[in-house]
PDB file of N, CA and C in Angstrom:
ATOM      1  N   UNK A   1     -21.807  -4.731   2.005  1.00  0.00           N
ATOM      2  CA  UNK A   1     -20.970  -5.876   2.253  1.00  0.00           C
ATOM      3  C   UNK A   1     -20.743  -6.052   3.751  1.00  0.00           C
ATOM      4  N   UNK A   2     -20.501  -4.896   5.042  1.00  0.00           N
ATOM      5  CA  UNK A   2     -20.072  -4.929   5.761  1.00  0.00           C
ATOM      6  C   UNK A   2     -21.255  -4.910   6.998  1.00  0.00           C
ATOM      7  N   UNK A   3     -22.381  -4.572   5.956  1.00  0.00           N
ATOM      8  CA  UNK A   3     -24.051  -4.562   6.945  1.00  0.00           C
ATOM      9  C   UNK A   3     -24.470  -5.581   6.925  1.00  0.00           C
ATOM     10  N   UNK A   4     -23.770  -7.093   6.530  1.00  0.00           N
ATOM     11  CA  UNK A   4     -24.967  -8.149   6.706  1.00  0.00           C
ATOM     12  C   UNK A   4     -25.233  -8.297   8.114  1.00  0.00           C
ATOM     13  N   UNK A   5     -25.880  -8.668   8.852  1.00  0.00           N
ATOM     14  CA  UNK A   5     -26.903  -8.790  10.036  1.00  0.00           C
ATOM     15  C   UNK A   5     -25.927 -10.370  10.362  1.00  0.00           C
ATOM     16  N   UNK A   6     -25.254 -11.069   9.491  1.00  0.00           N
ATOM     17  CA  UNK A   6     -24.656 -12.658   9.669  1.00  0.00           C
ATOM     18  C   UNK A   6     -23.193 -12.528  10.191  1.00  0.00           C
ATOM     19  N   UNK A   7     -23.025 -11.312   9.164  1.00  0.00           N
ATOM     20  CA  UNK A   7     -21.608 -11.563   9.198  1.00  0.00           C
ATOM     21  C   UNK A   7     -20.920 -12.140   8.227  1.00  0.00           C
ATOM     22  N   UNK A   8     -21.688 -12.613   6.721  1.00  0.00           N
ATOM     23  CA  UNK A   8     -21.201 -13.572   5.916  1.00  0.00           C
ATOM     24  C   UNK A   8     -20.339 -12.808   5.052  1.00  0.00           C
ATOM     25  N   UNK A   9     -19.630 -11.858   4.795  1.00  0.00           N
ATOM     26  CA  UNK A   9     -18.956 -11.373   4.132  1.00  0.00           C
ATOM     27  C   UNK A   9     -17.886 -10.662   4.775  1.00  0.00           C
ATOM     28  N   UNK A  10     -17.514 -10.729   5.958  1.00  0.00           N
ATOM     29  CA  UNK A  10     -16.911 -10.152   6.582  1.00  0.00           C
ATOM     30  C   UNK A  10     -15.124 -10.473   6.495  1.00  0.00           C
ATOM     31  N   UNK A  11     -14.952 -11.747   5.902  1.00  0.00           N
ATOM     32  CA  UNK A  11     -13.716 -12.491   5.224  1.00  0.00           C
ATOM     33  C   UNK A  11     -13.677 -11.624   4.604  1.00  0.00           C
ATOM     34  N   UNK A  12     -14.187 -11.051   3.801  1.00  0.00           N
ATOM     35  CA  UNK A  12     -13.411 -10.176   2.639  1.00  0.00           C
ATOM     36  C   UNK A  12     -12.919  -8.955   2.848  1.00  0.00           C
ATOM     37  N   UNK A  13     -13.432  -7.993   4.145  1.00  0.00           N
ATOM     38  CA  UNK A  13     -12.698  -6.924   4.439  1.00  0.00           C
ATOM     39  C   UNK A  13     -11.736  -7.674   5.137  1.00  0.00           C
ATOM     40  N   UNK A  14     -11.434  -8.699   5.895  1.00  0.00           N
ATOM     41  CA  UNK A  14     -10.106  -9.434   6.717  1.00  0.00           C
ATOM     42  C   UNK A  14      -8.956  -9.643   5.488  1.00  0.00           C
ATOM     43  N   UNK A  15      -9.652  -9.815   4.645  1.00  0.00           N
ATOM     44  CA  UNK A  15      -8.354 -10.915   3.404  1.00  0.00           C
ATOM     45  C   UNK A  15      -7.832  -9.013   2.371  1.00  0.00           C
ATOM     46  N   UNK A  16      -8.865  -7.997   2.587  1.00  0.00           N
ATOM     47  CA  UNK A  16      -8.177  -6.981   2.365  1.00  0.00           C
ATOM     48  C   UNK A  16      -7.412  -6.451   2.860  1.00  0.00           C
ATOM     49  N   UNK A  17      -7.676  -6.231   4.129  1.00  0.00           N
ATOM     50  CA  UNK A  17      -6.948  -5.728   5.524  1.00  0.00           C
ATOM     51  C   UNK A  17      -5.278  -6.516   5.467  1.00  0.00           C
ATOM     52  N   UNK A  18      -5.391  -7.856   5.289  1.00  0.00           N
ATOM     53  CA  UNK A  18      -3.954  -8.664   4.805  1.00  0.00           C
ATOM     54  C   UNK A  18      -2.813  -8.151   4.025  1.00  0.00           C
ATOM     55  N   UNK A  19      -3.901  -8.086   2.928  1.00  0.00           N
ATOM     56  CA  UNK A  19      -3.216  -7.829   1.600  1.00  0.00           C
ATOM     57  C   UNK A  19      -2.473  -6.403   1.337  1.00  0.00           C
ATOM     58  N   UNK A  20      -3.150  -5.513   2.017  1.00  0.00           N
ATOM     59  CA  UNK A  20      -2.956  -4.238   2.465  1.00  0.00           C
ATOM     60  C   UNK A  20      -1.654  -3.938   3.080  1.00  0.00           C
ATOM     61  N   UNK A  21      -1.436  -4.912   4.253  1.00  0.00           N
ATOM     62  CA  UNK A  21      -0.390  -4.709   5.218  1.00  0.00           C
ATOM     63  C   UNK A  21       1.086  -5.639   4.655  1.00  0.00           C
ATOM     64  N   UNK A  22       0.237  -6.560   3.697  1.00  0.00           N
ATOM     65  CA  UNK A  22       1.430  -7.412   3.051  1.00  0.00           C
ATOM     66  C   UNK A  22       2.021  -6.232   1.913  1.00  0.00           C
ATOM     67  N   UNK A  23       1.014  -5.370   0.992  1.00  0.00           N
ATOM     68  CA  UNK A  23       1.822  -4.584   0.171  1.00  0.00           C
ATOM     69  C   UNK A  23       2.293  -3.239   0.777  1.00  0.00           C
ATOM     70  N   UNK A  24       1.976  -2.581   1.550  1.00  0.00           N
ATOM     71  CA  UNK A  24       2.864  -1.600   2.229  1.00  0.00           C
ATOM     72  C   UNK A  24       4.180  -2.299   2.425  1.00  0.00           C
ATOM     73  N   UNK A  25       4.613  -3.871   3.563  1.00  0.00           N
ATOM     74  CA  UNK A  25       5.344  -4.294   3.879  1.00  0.00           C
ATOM     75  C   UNK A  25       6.400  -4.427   2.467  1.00  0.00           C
ATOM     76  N   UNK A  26       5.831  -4.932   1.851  1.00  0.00           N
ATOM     77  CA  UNK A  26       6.430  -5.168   0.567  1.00  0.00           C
ATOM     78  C   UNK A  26       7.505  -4.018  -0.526  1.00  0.00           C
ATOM     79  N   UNK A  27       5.980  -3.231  -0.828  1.00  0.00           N
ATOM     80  CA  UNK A  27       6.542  -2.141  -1.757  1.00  0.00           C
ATOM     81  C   UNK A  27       7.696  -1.056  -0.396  1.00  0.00           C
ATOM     82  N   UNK A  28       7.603  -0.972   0.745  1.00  0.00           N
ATOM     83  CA  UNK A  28       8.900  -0.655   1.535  1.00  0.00           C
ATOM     84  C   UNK A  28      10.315  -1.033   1.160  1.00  0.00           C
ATOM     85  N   UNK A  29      10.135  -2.770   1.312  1.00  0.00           N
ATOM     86  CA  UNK A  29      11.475  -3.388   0.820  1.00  0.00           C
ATOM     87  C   UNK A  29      11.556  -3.280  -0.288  1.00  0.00           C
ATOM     88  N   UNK A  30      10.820  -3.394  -1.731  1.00  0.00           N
ATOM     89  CA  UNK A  30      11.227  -2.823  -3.008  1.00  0.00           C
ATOM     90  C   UNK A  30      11.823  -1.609  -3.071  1.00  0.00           C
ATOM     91  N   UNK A  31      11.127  -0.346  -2.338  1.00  0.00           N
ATOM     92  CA  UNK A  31      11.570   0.739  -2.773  1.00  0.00           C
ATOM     93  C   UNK A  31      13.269   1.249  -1.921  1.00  0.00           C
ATOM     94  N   UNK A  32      13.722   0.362  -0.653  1.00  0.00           N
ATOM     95  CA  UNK A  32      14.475   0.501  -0.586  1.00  0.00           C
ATOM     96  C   UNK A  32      15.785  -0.329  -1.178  1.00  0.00           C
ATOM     97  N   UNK A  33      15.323  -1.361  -1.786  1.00  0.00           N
ATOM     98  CA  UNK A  33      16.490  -2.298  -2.134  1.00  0.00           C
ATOM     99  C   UNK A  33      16.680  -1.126  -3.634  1.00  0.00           C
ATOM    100  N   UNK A  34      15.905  -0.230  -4.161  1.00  0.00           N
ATOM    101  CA  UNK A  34      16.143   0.158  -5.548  1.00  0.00           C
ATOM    102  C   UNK A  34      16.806   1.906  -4.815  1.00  0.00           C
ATOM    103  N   UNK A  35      16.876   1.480  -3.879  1.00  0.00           N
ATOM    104  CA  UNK A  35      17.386   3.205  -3.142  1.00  0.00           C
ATOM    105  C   UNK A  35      16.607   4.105  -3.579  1.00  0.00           C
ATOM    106  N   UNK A  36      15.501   4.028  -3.209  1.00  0.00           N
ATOM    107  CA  UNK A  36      14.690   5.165  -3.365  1.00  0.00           C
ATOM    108  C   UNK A  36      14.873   6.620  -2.158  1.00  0.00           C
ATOM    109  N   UNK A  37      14.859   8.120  -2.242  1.00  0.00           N
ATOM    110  CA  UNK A  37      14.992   8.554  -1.035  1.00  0.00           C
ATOM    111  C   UNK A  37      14.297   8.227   0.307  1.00  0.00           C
ATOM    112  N   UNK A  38      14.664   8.535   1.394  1.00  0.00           N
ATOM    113  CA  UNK A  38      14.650   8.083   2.438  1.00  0.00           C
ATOM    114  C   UNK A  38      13.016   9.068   3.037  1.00  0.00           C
ATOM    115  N   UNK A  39      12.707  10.349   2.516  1.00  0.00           N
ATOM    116  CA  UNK A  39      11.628  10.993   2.551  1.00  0.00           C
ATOM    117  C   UNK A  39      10.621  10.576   1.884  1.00  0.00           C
ATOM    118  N   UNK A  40      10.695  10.078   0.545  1.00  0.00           N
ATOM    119  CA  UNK A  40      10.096   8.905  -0.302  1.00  0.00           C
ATOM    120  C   UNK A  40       9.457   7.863   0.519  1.00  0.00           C
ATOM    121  N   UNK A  41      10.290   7.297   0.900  1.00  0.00           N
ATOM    122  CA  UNK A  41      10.042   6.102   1.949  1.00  0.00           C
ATOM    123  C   UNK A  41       9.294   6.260   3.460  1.00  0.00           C
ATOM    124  N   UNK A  42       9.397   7.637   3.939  1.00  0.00           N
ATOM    125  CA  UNK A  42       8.860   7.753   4.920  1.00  0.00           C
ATOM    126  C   UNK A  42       7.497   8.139   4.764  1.00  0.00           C
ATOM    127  N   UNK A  43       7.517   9.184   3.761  1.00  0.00           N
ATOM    128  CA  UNK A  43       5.769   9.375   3.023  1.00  0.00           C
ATOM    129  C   UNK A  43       5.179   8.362   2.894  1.00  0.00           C
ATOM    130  N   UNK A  44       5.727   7.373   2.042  1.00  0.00           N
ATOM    131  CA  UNK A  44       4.586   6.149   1.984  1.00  0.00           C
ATOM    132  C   UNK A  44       4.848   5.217   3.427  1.00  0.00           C
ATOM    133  N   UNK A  45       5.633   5.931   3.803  1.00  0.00           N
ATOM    134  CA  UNK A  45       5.065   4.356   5.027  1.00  0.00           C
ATOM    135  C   UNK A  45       4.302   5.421   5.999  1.00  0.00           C
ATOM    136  N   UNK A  46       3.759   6.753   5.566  1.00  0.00           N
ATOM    137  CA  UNK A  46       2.849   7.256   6.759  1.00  0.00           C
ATOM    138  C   UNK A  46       1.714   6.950   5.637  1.00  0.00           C
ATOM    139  N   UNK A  47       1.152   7.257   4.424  1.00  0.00           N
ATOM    140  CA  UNK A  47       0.065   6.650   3.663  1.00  0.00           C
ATOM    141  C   UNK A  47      -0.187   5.338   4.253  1.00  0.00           C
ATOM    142  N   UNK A  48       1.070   4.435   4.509  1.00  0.00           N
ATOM    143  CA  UNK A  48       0.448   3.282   4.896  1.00  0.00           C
ATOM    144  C   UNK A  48       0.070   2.920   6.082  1.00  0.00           C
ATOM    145  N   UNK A  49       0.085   3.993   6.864  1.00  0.00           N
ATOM    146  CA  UNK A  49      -0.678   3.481   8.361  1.00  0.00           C
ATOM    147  C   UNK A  49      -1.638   3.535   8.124  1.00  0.00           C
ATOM    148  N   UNK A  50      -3.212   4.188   6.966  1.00  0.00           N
ATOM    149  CA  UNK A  50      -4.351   3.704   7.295  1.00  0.00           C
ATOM    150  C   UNK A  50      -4.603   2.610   6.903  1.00  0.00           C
ATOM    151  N   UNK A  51      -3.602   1.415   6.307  1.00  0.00           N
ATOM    152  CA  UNK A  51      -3.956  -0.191   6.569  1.00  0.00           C
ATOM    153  C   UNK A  51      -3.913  -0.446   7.863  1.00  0.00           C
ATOM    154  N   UNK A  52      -3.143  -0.081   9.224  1.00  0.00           N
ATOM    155  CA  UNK A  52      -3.019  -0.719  10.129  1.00  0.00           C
ATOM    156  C   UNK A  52      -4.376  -0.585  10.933  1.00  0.00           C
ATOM    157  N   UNK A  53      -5.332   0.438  10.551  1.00  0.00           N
ATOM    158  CA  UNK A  53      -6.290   0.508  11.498  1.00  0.00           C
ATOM    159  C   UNK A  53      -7.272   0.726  10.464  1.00  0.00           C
ATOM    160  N   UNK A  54      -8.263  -0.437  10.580  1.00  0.00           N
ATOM    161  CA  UNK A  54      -9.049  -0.306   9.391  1.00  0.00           C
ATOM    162  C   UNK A  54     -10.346   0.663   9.380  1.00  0.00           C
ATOM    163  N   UNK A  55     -11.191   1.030  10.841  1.00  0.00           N
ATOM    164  CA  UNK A  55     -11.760   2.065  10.859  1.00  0.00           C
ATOM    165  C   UNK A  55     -11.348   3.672  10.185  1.00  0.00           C
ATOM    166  N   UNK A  56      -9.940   3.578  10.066  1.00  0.00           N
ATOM    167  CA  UNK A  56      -9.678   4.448   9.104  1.00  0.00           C
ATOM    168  C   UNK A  56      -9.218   4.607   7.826  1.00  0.00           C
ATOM    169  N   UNK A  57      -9.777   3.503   7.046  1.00  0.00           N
ATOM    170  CA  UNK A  57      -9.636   3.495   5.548  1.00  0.00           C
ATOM    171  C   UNK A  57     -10.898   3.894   5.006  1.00  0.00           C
ATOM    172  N   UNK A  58     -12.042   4.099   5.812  1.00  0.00           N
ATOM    173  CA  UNK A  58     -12.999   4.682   5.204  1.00  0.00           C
ATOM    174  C   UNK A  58     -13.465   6.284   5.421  1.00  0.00           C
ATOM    175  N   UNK A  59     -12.207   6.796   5.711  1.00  0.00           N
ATOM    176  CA  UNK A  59     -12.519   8.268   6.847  1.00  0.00           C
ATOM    177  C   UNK A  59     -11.867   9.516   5.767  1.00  0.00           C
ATOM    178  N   UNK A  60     -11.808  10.746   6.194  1.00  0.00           N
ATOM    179  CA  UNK A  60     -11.275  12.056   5.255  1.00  0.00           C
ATOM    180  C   UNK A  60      -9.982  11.725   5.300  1.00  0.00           C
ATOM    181  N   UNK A  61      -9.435  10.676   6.527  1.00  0.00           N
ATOM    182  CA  UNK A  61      -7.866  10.587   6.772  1.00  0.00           C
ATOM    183  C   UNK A  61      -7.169   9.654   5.715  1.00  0.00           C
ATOM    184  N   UNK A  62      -8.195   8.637   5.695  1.00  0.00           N
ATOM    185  CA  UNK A  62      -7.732   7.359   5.155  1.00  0.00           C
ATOM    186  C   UNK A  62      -7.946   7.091   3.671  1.00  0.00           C
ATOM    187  N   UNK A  63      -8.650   7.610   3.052  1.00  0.00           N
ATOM    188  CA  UNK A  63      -9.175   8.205   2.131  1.00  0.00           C
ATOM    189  C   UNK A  63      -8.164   8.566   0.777  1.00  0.00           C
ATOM    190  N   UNK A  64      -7.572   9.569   1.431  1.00  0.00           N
ATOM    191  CA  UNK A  64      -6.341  10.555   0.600  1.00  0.00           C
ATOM    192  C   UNK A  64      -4.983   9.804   1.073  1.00  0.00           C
ATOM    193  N   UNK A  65      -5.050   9.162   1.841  1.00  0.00           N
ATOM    194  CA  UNK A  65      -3.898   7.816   2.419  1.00  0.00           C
ATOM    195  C   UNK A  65      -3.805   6.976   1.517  1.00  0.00           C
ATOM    196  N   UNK A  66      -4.884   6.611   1.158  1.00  0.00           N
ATOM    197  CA  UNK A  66      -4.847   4.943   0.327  1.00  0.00           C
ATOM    198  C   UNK A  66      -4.423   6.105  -1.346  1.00  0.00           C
ATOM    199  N   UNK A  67      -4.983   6.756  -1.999  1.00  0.00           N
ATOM    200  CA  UNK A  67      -4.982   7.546  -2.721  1.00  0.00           C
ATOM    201  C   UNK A  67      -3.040   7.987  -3.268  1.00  0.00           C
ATOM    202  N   UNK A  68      -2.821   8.674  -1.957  1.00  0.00           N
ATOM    203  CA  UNK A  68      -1.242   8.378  -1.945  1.00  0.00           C
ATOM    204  C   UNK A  68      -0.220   7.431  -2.473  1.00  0.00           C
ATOM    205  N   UNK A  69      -1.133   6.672  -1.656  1.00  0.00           N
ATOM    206  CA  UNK A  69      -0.163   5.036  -1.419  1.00  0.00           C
ATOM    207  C   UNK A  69      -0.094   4.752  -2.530  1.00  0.00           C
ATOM    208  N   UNK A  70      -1.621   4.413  -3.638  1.00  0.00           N
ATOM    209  CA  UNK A  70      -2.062   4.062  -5.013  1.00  0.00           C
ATOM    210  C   UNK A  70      -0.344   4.908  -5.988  1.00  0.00           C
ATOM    211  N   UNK A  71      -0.049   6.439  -5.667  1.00  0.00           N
ATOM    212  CA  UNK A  71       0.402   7.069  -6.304  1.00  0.00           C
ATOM    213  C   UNK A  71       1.735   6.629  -6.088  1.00  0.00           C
ATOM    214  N   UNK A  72       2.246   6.735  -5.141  1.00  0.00           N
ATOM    215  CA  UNK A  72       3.780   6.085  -4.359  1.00  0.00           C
ATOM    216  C   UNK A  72       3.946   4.477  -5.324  1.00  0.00           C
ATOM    217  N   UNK A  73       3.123   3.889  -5.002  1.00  0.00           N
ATOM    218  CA  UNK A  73       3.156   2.377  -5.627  1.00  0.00           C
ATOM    219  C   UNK A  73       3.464   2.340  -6.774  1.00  0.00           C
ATOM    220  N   UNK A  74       2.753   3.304  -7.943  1.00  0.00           N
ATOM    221  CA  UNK A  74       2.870   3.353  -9.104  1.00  0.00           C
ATOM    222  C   UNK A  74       4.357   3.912  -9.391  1.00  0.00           C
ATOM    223  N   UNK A  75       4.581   4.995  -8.693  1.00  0.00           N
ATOM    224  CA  UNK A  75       6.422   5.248  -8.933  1.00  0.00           C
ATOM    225  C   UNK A  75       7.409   4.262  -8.563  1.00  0.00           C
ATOM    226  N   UNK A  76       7.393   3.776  -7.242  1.00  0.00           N
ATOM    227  CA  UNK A  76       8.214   2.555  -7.030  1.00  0.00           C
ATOM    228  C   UNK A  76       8.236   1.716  -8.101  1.00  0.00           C
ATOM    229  N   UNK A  77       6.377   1.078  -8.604  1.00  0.00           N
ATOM    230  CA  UNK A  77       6.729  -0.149  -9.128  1.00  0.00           C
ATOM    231  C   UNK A  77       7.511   0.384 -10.573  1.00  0.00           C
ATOM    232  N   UNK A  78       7.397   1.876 -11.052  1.00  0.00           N
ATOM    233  CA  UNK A  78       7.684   2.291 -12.528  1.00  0.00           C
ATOM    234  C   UNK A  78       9.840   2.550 -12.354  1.00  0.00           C
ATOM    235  N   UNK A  79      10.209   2.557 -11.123  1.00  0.00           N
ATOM    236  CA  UNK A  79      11.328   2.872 -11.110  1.00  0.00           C
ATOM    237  C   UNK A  79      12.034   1.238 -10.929  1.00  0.00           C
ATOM    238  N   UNK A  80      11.111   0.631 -10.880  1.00  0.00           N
ATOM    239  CA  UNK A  80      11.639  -0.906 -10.627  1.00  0.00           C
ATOM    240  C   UNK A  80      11.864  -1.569 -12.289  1.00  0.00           C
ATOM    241  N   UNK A  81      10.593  -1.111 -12.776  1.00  0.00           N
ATOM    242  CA  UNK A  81      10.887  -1.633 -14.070  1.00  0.00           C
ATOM    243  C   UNK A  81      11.820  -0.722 -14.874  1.00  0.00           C
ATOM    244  N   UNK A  82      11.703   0.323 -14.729  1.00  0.00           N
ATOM    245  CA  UNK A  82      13.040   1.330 -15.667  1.00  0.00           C
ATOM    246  C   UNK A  82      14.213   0.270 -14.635  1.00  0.00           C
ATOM    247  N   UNK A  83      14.762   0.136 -13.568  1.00  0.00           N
ATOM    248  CA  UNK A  83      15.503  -0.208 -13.820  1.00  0.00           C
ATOM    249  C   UNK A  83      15.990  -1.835 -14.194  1.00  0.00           C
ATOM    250  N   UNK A  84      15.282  -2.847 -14.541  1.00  0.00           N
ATOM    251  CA  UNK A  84      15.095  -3.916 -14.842  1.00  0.00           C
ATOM    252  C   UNK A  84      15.358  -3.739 -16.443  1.00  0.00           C
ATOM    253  N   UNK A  85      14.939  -2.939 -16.794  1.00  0.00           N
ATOM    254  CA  UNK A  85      14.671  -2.828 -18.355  1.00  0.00           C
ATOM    255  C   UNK A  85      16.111  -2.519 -18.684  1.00  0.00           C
ATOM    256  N   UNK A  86      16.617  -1.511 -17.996  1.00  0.00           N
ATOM    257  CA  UNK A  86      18.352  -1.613 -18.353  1.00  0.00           C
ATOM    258  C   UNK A  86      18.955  -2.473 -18.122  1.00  0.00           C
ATOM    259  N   UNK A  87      19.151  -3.788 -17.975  1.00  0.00           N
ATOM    260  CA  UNK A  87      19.935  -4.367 -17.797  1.00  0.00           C
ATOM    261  C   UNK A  87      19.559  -5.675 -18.917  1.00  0.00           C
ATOM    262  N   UNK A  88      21.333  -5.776 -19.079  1.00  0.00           N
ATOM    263  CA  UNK A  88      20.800  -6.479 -20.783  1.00  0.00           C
ATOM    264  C   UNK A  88      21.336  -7.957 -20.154  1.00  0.00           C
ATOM    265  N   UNK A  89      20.880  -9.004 -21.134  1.00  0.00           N
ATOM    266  CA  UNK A  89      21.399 -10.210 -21.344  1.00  0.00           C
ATOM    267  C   UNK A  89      22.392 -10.288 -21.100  1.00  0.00           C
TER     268      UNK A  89
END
């Protein structure tokens, strides 16, 4: 994707690179509006520095970063819905 000789696909690592920095930004403010710990929060926002530099999302560093992040995300988003789910009509 990233070897064409044109350049014609190169939008799509940019519109990842976005999306990347929009959900770190994001799942941050989720996980603190639900008070998640503050070590919690600092772990994933060091997973999420290999969005800021994209030569290292493909590296031994960035790798086990995104991997993290994947894992962090899944608890935030699962402590968001446990607590959504308690709350009644």
């Amino acid at each position: 994707m990233l070897d064409s000789p044109n350049g014609e696909n190169i939008f799509l690592f940019y519109l990842a690179w976005i999306l990347g920095i929009v959900s770190v930004v994001s799942n941050l403010i989720l996980a603190d509006n639900l008070g998640i710990n503050k070590w919690a929060l600092g772990v994933f926002g060091l997973f999420g520095i290999a969005w800021l530099f994209p030569p290292m999302l493909f590296t031994f560093f960035g790798i086990p970063c995104l991997v993290g992040f994947l894992g962090f995300g899944i608890y935030f988003h699962g402590k968001a819905f446990e607590k959504s789910s308690k709350k009644t009509a």
